[in-house]
Protein backbone atom coordinates (compact mmCIF):
# COMPACT_ATOMS: atom_id res chain seq x y z
CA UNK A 1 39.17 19.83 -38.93
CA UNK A 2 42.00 17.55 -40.40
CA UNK A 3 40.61 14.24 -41.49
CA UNK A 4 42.59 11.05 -42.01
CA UNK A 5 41.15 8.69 -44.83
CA UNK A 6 43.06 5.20 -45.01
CA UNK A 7 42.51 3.76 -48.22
CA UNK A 8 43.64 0.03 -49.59
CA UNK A 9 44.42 -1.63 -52.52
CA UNK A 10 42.60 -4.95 -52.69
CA UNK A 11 43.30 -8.54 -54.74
CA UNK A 12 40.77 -9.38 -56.54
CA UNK A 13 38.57 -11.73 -54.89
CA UNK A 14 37.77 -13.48 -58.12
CA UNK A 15 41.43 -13.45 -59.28
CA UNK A 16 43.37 -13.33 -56.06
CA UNK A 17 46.41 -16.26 -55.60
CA UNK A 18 48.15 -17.09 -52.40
CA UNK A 19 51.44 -18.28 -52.19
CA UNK A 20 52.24 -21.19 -50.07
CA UNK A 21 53.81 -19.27 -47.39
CA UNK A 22 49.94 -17.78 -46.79
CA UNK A 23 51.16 -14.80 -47.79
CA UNK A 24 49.01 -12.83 -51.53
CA UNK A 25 50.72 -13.54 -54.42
CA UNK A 26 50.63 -9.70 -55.27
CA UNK A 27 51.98 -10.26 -59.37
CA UNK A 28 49.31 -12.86 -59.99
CA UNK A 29 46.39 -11.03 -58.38
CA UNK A 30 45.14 -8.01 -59.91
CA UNK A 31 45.05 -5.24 -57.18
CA UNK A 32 41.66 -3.30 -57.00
CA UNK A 33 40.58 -0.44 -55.17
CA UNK A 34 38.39 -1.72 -52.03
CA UNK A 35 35.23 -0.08 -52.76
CA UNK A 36 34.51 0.65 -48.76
CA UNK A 37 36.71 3.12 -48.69
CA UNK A 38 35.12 5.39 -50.88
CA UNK A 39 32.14 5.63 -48.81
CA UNK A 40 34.58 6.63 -46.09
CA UNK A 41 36.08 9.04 -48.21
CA UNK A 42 32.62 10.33 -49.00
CA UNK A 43 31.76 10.87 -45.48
CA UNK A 44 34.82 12.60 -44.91
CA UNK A 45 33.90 14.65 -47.73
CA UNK A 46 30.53 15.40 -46.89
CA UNK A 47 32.22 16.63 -43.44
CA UNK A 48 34.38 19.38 -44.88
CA UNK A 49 31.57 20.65 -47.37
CA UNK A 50 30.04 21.09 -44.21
CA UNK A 51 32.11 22.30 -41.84
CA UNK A 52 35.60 22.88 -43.75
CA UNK A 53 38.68 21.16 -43.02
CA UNK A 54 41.82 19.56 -44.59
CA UNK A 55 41.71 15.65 -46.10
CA UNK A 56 44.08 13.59 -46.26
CA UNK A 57 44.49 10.05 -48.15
CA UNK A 58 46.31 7.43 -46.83
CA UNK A 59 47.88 4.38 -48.56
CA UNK A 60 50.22 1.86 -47.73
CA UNK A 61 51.61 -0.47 -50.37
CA UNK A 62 53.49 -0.02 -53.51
CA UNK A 63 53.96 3.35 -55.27
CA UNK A 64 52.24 0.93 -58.93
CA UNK A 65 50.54 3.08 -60.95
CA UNK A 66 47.23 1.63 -59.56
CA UNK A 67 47.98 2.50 -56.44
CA UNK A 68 48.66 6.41 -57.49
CA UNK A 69 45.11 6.36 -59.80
CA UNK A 70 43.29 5.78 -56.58
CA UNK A 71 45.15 8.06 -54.76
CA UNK A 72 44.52 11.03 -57.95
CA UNK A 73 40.65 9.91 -57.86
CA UNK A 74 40.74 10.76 -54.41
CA UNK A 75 42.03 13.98 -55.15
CA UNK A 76 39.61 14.74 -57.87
CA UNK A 77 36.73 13.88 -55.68
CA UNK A 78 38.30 16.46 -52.95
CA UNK A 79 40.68 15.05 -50.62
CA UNK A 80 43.42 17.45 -50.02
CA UNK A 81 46.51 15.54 -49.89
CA UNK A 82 47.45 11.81 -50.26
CA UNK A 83 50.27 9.68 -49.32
CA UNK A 84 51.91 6.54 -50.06
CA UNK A 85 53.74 4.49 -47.45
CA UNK A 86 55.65 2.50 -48.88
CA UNK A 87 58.74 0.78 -48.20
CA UNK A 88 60.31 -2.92 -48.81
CA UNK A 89 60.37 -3.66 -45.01
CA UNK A 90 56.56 -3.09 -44.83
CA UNK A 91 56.19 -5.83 -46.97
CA UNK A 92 53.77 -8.99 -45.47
CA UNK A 93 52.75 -7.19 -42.54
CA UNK A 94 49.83 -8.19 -40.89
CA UNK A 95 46.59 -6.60 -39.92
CA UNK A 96 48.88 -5.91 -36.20
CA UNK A 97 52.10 -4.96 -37.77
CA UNK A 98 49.56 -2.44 -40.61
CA UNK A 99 47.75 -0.78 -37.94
CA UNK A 100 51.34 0.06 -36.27
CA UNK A 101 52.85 1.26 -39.43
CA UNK A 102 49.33 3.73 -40.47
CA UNK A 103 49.29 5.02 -37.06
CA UNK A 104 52.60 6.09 -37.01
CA UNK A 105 51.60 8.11 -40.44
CA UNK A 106 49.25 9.50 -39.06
CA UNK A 107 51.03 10.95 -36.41
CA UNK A 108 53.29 12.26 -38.52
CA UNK A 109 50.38 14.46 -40.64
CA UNK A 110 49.65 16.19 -36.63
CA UNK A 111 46.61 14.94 -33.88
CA UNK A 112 43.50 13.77 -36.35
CA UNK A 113 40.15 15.37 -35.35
CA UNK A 114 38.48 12.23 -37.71
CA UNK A 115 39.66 9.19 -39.12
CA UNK A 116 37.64 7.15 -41.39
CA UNK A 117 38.56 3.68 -43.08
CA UNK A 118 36.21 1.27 -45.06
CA UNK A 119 34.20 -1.05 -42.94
CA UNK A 120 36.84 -4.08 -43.79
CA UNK A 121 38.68 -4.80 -46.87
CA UNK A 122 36.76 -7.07 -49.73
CA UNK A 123 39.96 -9.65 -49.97
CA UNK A 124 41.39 -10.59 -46.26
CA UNK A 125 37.45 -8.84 -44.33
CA UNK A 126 39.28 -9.30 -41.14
CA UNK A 127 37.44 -5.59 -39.94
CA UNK A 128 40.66 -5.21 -37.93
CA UNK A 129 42.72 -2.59 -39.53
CA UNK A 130 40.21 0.44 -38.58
CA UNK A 131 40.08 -0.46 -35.11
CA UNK A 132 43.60 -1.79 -34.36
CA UNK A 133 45.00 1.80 -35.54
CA UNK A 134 42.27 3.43 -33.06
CA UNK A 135 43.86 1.34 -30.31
CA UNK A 136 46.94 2.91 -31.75
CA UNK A 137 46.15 6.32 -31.63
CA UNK A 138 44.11 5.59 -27.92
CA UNK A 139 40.85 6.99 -29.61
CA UNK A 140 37.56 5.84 -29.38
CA UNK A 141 36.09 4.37 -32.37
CA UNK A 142 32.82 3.60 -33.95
CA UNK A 143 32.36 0.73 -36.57
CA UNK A 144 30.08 -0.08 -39.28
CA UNK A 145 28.76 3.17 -39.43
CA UNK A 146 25.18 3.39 -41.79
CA UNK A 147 25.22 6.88 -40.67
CA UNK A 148 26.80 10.35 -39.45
CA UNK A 149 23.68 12.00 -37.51
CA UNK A 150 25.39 14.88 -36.38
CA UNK A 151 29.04 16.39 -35.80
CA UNK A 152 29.89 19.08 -33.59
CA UNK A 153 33.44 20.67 -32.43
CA UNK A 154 34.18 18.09 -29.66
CA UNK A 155 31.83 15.31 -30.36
CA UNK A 156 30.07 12.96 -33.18
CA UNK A 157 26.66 10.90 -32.89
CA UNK A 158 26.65 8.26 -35.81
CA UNK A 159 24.09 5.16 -36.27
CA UNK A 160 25.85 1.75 -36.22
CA UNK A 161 24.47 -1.37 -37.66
CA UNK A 162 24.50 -4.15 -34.98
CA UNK A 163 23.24 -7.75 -35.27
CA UNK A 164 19.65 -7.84 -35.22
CA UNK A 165 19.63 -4.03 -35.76
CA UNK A 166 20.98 -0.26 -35.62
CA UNK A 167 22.50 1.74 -32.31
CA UNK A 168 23.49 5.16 -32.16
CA UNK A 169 26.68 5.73 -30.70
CA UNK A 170 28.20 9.51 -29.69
CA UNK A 171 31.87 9.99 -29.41
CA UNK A 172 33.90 12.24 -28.06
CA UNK A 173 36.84 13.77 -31.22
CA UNK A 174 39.19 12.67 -31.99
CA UNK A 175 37.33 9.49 -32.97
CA UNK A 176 37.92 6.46 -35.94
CA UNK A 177 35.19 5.67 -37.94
CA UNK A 178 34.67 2.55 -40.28
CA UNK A 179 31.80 2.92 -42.68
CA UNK A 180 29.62 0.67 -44.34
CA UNK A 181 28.41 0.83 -48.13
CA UNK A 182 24.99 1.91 -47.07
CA UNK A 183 26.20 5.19 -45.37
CA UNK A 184 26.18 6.84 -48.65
CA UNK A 185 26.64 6.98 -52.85
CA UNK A 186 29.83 8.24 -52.84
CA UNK A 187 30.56 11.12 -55.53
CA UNK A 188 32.20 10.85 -59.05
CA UNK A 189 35.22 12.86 -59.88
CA UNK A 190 34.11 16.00 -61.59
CA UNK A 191 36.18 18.07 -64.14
CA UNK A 192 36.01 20.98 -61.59
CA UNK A 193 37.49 18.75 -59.02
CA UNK A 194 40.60 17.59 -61.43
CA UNK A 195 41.25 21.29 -62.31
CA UNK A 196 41.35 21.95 -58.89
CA UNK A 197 43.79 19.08 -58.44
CA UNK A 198 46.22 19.93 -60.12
CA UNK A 199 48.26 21.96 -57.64
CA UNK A 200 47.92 18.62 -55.55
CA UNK A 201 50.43 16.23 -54.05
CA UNK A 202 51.14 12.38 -53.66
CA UNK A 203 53.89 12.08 -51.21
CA UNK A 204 55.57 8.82 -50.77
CA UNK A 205 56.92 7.97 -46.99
CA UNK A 206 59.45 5.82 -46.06
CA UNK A 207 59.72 3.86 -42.76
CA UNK A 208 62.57 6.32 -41.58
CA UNK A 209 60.16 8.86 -42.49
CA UNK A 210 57.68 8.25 -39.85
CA UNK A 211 59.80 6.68 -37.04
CA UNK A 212 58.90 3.25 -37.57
CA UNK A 213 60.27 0.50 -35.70
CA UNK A 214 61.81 -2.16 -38.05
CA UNK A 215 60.93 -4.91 -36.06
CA UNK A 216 57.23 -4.30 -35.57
CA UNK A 217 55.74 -4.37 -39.59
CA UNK A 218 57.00 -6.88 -42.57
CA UNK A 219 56.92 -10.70 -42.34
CA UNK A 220 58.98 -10.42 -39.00
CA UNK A 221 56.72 -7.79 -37.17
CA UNK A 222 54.01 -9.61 -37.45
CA UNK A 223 52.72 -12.04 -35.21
CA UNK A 224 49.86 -13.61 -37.17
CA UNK A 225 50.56 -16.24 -40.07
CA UNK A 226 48.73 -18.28 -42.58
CA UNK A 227 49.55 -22.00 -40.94
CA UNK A 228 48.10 -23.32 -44.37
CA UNK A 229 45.74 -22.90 -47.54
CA UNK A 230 43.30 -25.14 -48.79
CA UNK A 231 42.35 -25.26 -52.14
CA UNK A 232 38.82 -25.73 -52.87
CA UNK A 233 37.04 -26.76 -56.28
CA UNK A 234 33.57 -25.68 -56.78
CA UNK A 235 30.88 -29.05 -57.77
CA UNK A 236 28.18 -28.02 -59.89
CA UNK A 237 24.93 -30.58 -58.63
CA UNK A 238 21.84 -31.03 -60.26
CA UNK A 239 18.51 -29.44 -58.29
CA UNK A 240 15.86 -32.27 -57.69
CA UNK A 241 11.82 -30.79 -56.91
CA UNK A 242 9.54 -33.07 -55.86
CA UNK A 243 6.47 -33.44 -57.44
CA UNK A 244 2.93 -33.75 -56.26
CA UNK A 245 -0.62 -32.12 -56.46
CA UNK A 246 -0.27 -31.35 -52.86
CA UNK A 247 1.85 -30.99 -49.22
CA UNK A 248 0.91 -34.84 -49.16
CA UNK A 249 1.84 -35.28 -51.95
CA UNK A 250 5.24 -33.21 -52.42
CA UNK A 251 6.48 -35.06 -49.26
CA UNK A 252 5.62 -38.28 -50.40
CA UNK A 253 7.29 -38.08 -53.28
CA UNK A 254 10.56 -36.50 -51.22
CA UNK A 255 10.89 -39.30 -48.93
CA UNK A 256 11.20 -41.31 -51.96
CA UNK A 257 13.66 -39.79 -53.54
CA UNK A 258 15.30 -39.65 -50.52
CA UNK A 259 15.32 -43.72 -50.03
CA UNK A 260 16.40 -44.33 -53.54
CA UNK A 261 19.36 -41.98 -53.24
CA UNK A 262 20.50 -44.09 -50.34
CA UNK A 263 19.39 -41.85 -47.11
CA UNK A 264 18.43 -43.72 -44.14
CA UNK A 265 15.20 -42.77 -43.27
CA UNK A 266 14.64 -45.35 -40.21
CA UNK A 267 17.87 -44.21 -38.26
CA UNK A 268 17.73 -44.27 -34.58
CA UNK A 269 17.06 -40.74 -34.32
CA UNK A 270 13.39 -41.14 -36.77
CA UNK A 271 10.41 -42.01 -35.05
């Protein structure tokens, strides 16, 4: 089978800065690993200990030295191959302009039998990346997979979570995934795994590489923008119970509280 994993690079939610044209400050926001993804990597994983097959990781962002330890984890765990797109005129491109450029990598590695990405990514959680580059590749997709029930040679059952609840979806391959973080506990790197490594590759791709068209990705290509950012402070406020022996009481004592703190109790809408 050859398996397409799309992993990100993430700010960090609790350190992440925008600039004022909406767009990440990338040098003031510490990039992490989004933590989704490795459950999809696991399940792609879990796939070719199964069944065999050929992995491969990709990125797109900056070659950075974070962005190449993810890539080598992924390696060690036992994806087969990773790549980095990455290219200056990729830069700003929406979750459109993205899904474009990934697709078009993917193409280039031959007809996928699986993709899987992480359910969304922890710092924009748009959810839109996985299935825009299914609508790129014209290939059915199933999202916020909990779990892979069965996989055969042409098709794949998986359990979905859905508001309210779970369905189970089959697909015909080749299909996109997007899994969720209870799908699985995705394995550590093991020393066997980086020995075995070591005869592995990260290729870096240009936007020549894969036949990109210049005016579909960067700031340009993409047709969604950040119109502005607000900047909110968190106010800590003090917790006030109500006390009372009983329900009577309790409410009692509410309602005053409520009438010294200057809430109009007798509005036209209370009887």
């Amino acid at each position: 089978m050859n398996i397409i994993v799309l992993m990100k690079l993430c700010a960090d939610p609790k350190k992440g800065t925008m600039k004022k044209d909406g767009t990440v400050d990338r040098k003031k926001s510490p990039p992490i690993p989004n933590p989704y993804d490795f459950n999809a990597l696991e399940e792609a994983l879990k796939i070719k200990d199964t069944s065999g097959g050929k992995i491969s990781v990709i990125f797109m962002g900056q070659e950075t030295g974070e962005a190449k330890d993810m890539l080598k984890d992924a390696l060690y765990r036992g994806a087969d191959e990773a790549i980095i797109l990455c290219d200056k005129k990729l830069g700003a491109s929406d979750t459109r302009a993205t899904s474009y450029a990934l697709a078009k990598a993917i193409k280039k590695i031959g007809k996928p039998d699986l993709v899987f990405c992480g359910m969304q990514a922890i710092d924009g959680d748009t959810a839109q990346v996985g299935p825009q580059v299914a609508e790129e590749l014209s290939i059915p997709q199933i999202t916020y997979v909990k779990e892979i029930v069965e996989v055969k040679k042409n098709t794949i059952v998986a359990k979905r979570l859905i508001e309210g609840g779970e369905e189970t979806v089959k697909a015909s391959l080749p299909v996109l995934l997007t899994v969720t973080n209870l799908a699985n506990e995705p394995r550590l790197p093991s020393l066997k795994g980086m020995l075995a490594a070591k005869g592995k590759k990260i290729f870096v791709w240009k936007v020549d590489d894969v036949g990109i068209d210049e005016k579909k990705v960067g700031l340009a290509g993409s047709p969604t923008r950040v119109k502005k950012v607000h900047w909110l402070t968190r106010e800590k406020s003090d917790c006030k119970l109500a006390k009372g022996e009983n329900a009577s009481e309790l409410v009692a004592d509410l309602l005053e509280r409520m009438e010294k703190d200057g809430i109009d109790l007798k509005g036209e809408n209370n009887e």
